[in-house]
Protein backbone atom coordinates (compact mmCIF):
# COMPACT_ATOMS: atom_id res chain seq x y z
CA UNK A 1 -7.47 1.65 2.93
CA UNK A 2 -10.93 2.34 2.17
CA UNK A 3 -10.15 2.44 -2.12
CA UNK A 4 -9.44 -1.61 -1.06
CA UNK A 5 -12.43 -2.32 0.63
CA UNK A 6 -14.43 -0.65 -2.11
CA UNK A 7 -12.53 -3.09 -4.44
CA UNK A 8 -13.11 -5.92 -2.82
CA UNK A 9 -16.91 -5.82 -2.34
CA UNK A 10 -17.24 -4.31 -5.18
CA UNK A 11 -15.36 -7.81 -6.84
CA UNK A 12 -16.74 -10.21 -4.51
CA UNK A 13 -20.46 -8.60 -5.78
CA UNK A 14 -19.42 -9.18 -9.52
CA UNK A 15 -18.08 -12.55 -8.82
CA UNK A 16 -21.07 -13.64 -7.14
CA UNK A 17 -23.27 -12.65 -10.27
CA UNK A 18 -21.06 -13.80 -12.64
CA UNK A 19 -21.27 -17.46 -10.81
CA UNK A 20 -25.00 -16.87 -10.16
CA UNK A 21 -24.35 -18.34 -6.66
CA UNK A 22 -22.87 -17.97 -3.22
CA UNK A 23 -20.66 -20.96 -3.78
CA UNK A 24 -17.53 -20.70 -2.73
CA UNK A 25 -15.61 -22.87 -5.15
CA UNK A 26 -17.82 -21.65 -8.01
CA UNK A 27 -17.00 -17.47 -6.75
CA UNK A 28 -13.53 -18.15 -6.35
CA UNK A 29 -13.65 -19.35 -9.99
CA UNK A 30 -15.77 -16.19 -11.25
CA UNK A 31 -12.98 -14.16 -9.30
CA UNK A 32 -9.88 -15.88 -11.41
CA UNK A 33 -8.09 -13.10 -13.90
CA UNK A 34 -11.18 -10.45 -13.15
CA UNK A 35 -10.14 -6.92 -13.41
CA UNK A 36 -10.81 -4.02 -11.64
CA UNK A 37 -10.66 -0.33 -12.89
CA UNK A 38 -11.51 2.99 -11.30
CA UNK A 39 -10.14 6.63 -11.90
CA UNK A 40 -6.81 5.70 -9.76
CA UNK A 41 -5.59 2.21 -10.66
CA UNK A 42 -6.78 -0.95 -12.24
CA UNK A 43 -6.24 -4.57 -9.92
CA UNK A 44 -6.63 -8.07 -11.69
CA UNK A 45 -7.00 -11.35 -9.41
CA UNK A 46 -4.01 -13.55 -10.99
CA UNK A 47 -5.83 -16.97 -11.31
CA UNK A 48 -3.16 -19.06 -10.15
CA UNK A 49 -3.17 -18.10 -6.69
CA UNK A 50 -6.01 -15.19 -6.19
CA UNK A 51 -3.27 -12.50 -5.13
CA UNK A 52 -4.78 -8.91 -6.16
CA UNK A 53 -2.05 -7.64 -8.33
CA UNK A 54 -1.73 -3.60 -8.36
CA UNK A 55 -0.29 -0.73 -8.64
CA UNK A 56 1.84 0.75 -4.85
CA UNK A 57 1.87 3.88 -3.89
CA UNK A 58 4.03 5.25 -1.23
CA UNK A 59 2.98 8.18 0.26
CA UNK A 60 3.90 10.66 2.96
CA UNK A 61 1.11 12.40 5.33
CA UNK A 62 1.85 16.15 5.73
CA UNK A 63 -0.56 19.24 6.31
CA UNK A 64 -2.75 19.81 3.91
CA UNK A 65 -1.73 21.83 1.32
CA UNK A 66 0.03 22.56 -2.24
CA UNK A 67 0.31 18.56 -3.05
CA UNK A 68 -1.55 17.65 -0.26
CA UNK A 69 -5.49 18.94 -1.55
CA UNK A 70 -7.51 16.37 0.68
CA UNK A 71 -7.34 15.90 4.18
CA UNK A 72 -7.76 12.97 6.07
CA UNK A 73 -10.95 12.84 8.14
CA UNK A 74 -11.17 16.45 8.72
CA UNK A 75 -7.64 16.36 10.71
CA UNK A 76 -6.10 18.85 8.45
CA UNK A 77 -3.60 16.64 6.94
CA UNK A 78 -3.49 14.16 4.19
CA UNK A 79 -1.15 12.38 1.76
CA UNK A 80 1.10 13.00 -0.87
CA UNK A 81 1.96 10.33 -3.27
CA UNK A 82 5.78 10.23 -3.23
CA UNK A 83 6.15 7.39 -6.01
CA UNK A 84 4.02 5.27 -7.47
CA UNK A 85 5.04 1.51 -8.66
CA UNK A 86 2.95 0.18 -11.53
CA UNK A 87 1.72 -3.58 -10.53
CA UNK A 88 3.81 -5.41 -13.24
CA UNK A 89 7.17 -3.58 -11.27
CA UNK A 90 5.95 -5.04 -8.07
CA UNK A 91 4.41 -8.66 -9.10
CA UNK A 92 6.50 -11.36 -8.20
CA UNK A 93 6.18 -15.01 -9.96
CA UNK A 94 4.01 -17.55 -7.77
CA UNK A 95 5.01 -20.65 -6.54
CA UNK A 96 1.31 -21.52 -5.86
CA UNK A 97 0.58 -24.99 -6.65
CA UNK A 98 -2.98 -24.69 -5.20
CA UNK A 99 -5.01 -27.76 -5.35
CA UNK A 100 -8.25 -26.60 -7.02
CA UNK A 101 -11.82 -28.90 -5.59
């Protein structure tokens, strides 16, 4: 939860310098096919519709331990990554026909 909020300020903030504005219309643009990368996945906005595409993880919370080497808010138990999906596995085709200003 919080890796997507990073992401998503963290895009908005390079969208808004790349436009050199606060426009709306003129970010959206600046967000269209912009990647993301950090030490756990890369994201790309697909332009045609602005869906994030990534990669899914689905995990299990258990006590912390062997797999499990971070907790979760001091709680004692955290998550292990069961499988991981890359985003092309997961991406469906759009059927966005989004009328662009």
């Amino acid at each position: 939860m919080h890796l997507r909020m990073q992401m998503m300020v963290e895009m908005l903030a390079r969208a808004i310098e790349k436009a050199g504005s606060t426009d709306a219309v003129q970010v959206a643009r600046a967000l269209e096919n912009m990647r993301y990368v950090n030490d756990f996945h890369e994201a790309t906005i697909r332009a045609d519709d602005h869906q994030v595409l990534q990669p899914l993880y689905v995990s299990v919370m258990e006590r912390q331990g062997g797999e499990v080497r971070f907790d979760n808010e001091g709680s004692g138990y955290g998550f292990r990554t069961v499988r991981k999906l890359k985003a092309a596995q997961t991406t469906l085709p759009t059927t966005c026909r989004m009328e662009r200003p």
